[in-house]
N, C-alpha and C. Protein backbone atom coordinates (compact mmCIF):
# COMPACT_ATOMS: atom_id res chain seq x y z
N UNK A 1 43.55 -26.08 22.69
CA UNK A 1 44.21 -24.81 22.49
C UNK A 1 43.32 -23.90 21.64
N UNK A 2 43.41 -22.95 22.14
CA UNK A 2 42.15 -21.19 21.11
C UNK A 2 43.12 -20.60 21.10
N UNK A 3 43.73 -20.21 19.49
CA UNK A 3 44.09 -19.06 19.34
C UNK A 3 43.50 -17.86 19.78
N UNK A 4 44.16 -16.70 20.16
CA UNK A 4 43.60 -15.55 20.09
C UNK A 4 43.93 -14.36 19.40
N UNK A 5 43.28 -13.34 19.12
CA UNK A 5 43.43 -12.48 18.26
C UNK A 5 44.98 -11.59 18.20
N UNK A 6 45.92 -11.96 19.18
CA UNK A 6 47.07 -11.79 18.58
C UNK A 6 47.94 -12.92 18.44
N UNK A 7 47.40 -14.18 18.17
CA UNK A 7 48.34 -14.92 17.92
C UNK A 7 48.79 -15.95 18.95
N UNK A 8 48.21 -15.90 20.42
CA UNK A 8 48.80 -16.33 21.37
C UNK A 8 47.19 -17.08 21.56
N UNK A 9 48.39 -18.61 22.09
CA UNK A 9 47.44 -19.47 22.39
C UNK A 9 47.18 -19.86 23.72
N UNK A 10 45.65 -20.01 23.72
CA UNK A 10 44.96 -20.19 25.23
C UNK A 10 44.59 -21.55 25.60
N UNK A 11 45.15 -22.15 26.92
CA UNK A 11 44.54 -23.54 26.76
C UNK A 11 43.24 -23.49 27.87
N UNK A 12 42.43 -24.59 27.48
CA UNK A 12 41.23 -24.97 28.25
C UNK A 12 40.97 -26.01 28.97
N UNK A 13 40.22 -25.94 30.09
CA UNK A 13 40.70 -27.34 30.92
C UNK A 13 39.28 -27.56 31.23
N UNK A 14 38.76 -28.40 30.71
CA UNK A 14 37.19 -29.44 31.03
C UNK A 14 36.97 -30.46 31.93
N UNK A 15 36.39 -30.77 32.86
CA UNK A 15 35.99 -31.78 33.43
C UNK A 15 34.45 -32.12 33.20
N UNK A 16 34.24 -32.98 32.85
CA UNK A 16 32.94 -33.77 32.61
C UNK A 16 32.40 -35.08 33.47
N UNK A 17 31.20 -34.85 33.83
CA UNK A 17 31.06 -36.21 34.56
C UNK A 17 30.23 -36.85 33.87
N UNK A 18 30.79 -38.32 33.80
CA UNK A 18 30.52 -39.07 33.10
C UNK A 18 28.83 -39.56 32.65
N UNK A 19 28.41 -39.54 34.10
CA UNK A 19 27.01 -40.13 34.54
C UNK A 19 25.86 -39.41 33.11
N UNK A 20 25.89 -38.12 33.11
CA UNK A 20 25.08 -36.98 31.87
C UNK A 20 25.80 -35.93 31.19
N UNK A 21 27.05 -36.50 30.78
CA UNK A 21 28.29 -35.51 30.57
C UNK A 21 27.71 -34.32 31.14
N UNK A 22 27.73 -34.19 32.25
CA UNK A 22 27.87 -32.59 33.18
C UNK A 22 28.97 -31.81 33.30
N UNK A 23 29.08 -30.55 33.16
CA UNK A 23 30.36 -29.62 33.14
C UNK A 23 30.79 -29.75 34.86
N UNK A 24 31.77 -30.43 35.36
CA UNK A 24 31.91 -30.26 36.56
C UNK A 24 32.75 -28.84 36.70
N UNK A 25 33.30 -28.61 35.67
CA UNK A 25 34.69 -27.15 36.12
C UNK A 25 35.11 -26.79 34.58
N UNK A 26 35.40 -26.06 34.30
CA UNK A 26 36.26 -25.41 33.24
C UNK A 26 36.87 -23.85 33.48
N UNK A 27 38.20 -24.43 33.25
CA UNK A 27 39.28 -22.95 33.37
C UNK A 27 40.13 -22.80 32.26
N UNK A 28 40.78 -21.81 32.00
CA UNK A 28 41.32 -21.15 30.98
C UNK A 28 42.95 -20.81 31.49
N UNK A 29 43.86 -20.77 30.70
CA UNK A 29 45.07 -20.25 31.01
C UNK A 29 45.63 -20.16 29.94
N UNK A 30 46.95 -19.38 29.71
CA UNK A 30 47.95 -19.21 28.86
C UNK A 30 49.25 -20.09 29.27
N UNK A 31 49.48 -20.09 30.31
CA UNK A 31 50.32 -21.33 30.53
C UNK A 31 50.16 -22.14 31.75
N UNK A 32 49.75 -23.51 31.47
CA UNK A 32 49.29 -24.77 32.24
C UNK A 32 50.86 -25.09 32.46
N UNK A 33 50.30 -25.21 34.05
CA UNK A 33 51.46 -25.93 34.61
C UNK A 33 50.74 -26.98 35.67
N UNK A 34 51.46 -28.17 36.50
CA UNK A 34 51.35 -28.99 36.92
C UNK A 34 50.58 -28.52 38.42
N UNK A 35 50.77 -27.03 38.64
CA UNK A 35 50.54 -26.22 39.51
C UNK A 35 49.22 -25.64 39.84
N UNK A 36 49.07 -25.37 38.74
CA UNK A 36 47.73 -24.53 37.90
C UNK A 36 47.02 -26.03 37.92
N UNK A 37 47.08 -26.95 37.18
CA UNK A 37 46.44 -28.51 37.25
C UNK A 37 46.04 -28.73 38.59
N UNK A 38 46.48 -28.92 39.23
CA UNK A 38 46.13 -29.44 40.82
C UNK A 38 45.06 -28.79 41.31
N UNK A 39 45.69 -27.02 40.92
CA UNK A 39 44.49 -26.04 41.97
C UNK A 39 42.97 -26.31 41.18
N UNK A 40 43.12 -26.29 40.26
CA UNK A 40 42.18 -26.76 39.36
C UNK A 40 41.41 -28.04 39.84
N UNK A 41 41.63 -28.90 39.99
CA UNK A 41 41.26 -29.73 40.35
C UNK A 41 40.55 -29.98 41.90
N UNK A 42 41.33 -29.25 42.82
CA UNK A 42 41.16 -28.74 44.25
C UNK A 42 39.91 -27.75 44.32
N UNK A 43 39.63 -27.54 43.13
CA UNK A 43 38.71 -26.15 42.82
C UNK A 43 37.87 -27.17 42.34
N UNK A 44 37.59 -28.17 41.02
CA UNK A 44 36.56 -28.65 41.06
C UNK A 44 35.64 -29.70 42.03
N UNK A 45 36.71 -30.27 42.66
CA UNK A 45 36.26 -31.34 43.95
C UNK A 45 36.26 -30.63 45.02
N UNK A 46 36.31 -29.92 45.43
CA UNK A 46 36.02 -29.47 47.05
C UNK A 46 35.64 -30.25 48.47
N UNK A 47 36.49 -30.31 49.42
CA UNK A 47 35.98 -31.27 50.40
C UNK A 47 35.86 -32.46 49.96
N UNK A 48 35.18 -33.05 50.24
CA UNK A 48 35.28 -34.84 50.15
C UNK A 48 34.58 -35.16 48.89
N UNK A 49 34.24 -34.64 47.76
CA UNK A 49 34.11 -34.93 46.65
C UNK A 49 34.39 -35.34 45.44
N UNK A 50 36.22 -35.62 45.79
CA UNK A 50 37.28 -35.93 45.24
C UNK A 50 36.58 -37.36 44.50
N UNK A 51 36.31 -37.87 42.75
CA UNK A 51 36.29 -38.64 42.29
C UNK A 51 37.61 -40.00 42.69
N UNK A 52 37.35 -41.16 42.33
CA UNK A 52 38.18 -42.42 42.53
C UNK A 52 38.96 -42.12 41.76
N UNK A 53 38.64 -41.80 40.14
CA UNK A 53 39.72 -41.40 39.52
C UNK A 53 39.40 -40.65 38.22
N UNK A 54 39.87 -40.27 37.64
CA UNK A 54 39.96 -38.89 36.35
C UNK A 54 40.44 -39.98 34.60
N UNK A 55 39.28 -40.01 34.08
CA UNK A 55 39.68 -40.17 32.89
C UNK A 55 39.86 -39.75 31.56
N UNK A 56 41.24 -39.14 30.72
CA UNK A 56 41.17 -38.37 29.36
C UNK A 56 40.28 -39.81 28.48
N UNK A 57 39.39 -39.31 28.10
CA UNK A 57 38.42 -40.08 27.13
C UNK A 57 37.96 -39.13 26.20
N UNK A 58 36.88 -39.95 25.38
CA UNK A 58 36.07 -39.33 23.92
C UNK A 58 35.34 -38.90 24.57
N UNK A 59 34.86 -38.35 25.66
CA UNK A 59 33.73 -37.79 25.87
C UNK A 59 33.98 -36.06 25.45
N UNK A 60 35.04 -35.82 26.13
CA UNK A 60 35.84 -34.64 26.64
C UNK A 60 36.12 -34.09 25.41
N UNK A 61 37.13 -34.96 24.71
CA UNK A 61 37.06 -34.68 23.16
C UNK A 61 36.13 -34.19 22.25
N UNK A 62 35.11 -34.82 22.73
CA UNK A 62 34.22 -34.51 21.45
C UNK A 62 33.29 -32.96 22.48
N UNK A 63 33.37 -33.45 23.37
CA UNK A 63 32.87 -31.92 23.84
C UNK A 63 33.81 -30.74 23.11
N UNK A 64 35.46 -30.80 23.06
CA UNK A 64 35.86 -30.76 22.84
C UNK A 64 35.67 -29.43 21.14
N UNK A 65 35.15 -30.45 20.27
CA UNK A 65 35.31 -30.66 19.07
C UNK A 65 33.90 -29.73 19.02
N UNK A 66 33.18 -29.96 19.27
CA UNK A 66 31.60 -29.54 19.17
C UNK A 66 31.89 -27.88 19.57
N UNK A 67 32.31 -27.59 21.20
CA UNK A 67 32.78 -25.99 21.30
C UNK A 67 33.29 -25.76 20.05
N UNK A 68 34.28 -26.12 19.72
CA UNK A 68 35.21 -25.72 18.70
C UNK A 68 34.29 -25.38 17.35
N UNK A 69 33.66 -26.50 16.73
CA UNK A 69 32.83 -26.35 15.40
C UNK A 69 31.48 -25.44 15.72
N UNK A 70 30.86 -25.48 17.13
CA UNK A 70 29.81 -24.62 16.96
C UNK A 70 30.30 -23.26 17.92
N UNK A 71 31.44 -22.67 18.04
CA UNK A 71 31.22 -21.54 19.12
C UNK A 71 33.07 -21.04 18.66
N UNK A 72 34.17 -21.66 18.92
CA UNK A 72 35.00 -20.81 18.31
C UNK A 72 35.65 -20.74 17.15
N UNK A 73 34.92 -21.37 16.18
CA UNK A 73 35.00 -21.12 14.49
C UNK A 73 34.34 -20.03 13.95
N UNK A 74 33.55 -19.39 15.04
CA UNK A 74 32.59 -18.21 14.74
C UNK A 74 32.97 -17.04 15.51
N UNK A 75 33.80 -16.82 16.27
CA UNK A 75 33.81 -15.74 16.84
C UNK A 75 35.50 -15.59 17.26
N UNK A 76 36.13 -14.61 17.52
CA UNK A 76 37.38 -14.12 17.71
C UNK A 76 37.39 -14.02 19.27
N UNK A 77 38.53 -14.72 19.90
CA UNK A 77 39.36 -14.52 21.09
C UNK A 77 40.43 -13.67 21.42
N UNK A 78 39.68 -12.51 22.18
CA UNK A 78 40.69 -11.78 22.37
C UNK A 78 42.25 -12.09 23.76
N UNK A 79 41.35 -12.61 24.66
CA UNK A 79 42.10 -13.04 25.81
C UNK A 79 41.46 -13.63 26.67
N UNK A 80 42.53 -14.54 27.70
CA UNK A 80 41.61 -15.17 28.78
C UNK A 80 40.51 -14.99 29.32
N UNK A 81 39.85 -14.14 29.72
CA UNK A 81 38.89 -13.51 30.53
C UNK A 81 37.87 -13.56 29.47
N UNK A 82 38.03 -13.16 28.13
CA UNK A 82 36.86 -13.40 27.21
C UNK A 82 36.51 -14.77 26.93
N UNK A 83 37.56 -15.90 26.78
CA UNK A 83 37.47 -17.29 26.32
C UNK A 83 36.92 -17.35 27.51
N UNK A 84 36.71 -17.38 28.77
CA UNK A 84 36.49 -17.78 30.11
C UNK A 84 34.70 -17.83 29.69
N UNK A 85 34.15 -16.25 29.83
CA UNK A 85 32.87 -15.72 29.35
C UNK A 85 32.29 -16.55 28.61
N UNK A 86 33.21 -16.94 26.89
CA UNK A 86 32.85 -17.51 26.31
C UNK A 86 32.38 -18.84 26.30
N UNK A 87 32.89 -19.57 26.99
CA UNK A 87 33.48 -21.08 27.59
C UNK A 87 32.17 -20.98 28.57
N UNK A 88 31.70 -20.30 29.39
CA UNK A 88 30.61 -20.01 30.81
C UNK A 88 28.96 -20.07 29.52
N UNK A 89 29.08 -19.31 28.63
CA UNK A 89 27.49 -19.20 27.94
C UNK A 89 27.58 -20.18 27.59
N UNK A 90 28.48 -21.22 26.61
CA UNK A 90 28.80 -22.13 25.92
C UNK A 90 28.25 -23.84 26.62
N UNK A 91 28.87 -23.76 28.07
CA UNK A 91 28.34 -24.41 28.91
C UNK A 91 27.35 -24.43 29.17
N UNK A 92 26.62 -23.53 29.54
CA UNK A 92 25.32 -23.13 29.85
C UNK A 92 23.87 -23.83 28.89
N UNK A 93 24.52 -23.41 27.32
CA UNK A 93 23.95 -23.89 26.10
C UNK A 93 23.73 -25.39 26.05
N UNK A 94 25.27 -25.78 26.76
CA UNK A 94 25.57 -27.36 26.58
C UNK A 94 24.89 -28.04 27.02
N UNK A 95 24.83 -27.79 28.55
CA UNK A 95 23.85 -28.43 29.61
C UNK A 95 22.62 -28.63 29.52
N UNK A 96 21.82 -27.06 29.06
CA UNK A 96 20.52 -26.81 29.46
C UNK A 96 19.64 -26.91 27.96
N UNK A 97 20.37 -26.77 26.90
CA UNK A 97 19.69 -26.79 25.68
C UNK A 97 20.22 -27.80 24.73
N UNK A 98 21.34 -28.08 24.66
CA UNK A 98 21.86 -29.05 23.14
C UNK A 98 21.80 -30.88 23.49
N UNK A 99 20.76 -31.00 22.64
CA UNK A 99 20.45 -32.18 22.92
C UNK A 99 21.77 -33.06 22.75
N UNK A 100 21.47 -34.18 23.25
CA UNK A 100 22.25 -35.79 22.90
C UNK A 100 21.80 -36.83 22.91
N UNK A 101 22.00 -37.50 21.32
CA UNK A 101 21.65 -38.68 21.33
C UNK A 101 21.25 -39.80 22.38
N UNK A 102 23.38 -39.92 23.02
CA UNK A 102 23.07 -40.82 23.83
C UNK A 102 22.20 -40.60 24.86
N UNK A 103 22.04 -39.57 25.25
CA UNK A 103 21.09 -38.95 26.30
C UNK A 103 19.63 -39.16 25.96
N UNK A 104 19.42 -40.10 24.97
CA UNK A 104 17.90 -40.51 24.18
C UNK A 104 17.05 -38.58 23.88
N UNK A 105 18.02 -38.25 23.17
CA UNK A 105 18.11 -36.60 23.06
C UNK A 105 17.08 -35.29 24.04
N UNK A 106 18.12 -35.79 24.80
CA UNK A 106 18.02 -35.04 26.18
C UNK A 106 19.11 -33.95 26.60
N UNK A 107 18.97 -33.45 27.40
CA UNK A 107 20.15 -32.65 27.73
C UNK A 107 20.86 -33.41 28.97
N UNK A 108 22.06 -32.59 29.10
CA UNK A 108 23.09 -33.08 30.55
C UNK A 108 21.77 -32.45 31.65
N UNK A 109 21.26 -31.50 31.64
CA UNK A 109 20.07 -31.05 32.86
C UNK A 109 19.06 -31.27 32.79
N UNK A 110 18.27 -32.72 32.66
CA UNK A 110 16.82 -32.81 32.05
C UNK A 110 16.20 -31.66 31.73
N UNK A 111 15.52 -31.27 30.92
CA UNK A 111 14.41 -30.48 30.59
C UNK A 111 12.83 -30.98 31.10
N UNK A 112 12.11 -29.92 31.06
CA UNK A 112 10.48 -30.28 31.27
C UNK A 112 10.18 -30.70 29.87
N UNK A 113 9.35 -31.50 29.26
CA UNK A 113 8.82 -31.60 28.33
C UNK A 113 7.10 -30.59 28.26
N UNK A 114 7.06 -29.68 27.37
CA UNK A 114 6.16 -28.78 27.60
C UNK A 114 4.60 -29.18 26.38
N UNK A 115 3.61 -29.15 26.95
CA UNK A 115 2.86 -29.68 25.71
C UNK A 115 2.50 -28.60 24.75
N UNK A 116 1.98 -28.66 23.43
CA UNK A 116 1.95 -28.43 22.36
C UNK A 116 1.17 -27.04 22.29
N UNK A 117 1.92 -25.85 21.58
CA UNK A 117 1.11 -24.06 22.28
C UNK A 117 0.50 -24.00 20.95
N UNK A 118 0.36 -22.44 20.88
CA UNK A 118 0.57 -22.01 19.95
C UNK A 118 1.41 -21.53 18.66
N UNK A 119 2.71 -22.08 19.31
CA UNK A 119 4.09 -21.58 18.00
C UNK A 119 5.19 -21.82 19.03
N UNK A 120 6.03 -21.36 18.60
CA UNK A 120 7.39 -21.35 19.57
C UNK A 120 8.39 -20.08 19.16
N UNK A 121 8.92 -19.58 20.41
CA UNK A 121 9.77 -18.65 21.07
C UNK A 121 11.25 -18.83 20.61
N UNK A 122 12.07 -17.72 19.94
CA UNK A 122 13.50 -18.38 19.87
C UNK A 122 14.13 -17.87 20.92
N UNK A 123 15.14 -18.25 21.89
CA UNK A 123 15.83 -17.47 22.98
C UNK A 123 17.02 -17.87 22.59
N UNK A 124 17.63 -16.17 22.47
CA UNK A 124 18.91 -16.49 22.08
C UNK A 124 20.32 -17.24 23.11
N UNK A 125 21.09 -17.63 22.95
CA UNK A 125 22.31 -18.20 23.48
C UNK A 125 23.84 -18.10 23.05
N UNK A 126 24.66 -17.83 24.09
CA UNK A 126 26.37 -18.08 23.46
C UNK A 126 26.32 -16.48 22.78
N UNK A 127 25.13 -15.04 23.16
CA UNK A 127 25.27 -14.49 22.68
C UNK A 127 24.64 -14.49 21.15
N UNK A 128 24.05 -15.01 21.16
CA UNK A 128 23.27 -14.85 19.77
C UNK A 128 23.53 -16.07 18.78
N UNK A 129 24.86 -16.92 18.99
CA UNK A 129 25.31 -17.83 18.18
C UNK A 129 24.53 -19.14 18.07
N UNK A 130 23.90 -19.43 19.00
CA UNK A 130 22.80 -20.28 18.90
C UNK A 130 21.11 -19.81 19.45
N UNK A 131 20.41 -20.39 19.36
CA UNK A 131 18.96 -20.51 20.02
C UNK A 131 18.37 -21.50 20.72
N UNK A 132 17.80 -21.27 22.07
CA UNK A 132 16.90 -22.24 22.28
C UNK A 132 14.95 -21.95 22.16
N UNK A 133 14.42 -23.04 21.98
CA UNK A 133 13.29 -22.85 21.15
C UNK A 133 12.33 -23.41 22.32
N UNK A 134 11.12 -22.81 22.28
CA UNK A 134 10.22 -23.04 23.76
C UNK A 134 9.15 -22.75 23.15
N UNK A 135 7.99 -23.73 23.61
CA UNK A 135 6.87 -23.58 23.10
C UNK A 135 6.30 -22.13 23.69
N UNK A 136 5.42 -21.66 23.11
CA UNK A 136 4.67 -20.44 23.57
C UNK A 136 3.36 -21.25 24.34
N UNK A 137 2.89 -20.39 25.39
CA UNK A 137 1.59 -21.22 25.96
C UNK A 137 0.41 -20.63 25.10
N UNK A 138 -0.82 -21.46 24.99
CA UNK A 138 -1.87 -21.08 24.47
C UNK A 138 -2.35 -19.66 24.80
């Protein structure tokens, strides 16, 4: 649940696959119903891609927890459509830049490993709230 800037709370719906915690889907609503769940789901599996089965675990959670401590402890939600935005760079960050341990600190999207420049580049992310860092070439 994200509060938003009047008070009204937004819920968020994550799917992760297990294999490199990959963002398979994430949607936003003000009120989840059993309805909204399904299409959701119909929306992340498409055609015959339907998983064996769906598990609430710590993975999700702590994805979970991490949005929360690095992305909406810092910035104000005005409404769905912004948490959506927000939730889309956030992902983006997740995948392609924020390392993980278990991932022998890797990302969910392998990276190139780049050899050693002259300095390194900050590129911003999430809107400025984080950086990713890239070697400069010689």
């Amino acid at each position: 649940m994200v509060p938003t800037a009047t008070y009204r709370l937004l819920f968020v719906l994550v799917l992760l696959a297990h294999d490199r915690r990959r963002i398979r889907h994430v949607a936003v609503t003000a009120h989840p119903t059993a309805a909204w769940t399904a299409q959701q789901l119909r929306e992340a599996f498409p055609w015959d891609e339907a998983p064996q089965y769906l598990l609430h675990d710590p993975f999700v959670e702590r994805f979970m927890g991490s949005v929360r401590r690095e992305c909406f402890d810092h910035v104000i939600v005005f409404n769905e459509a912004g948490l959506l935005k927000l939730m889309a760079g956030y992902c983006s960050y997740y995948e392609r830049s924020r390392t993980h341990l278990s991932l022998d600190k890797d990302t969910p999207i392998p990276r190139l490993v780049t050899p050693p420049g002259d300095g390194a580049m900050a590129i911003p992310e999430v809107g400025g709230l984080h950086h990713r860092y890239e070697r400069r070439a010689a």
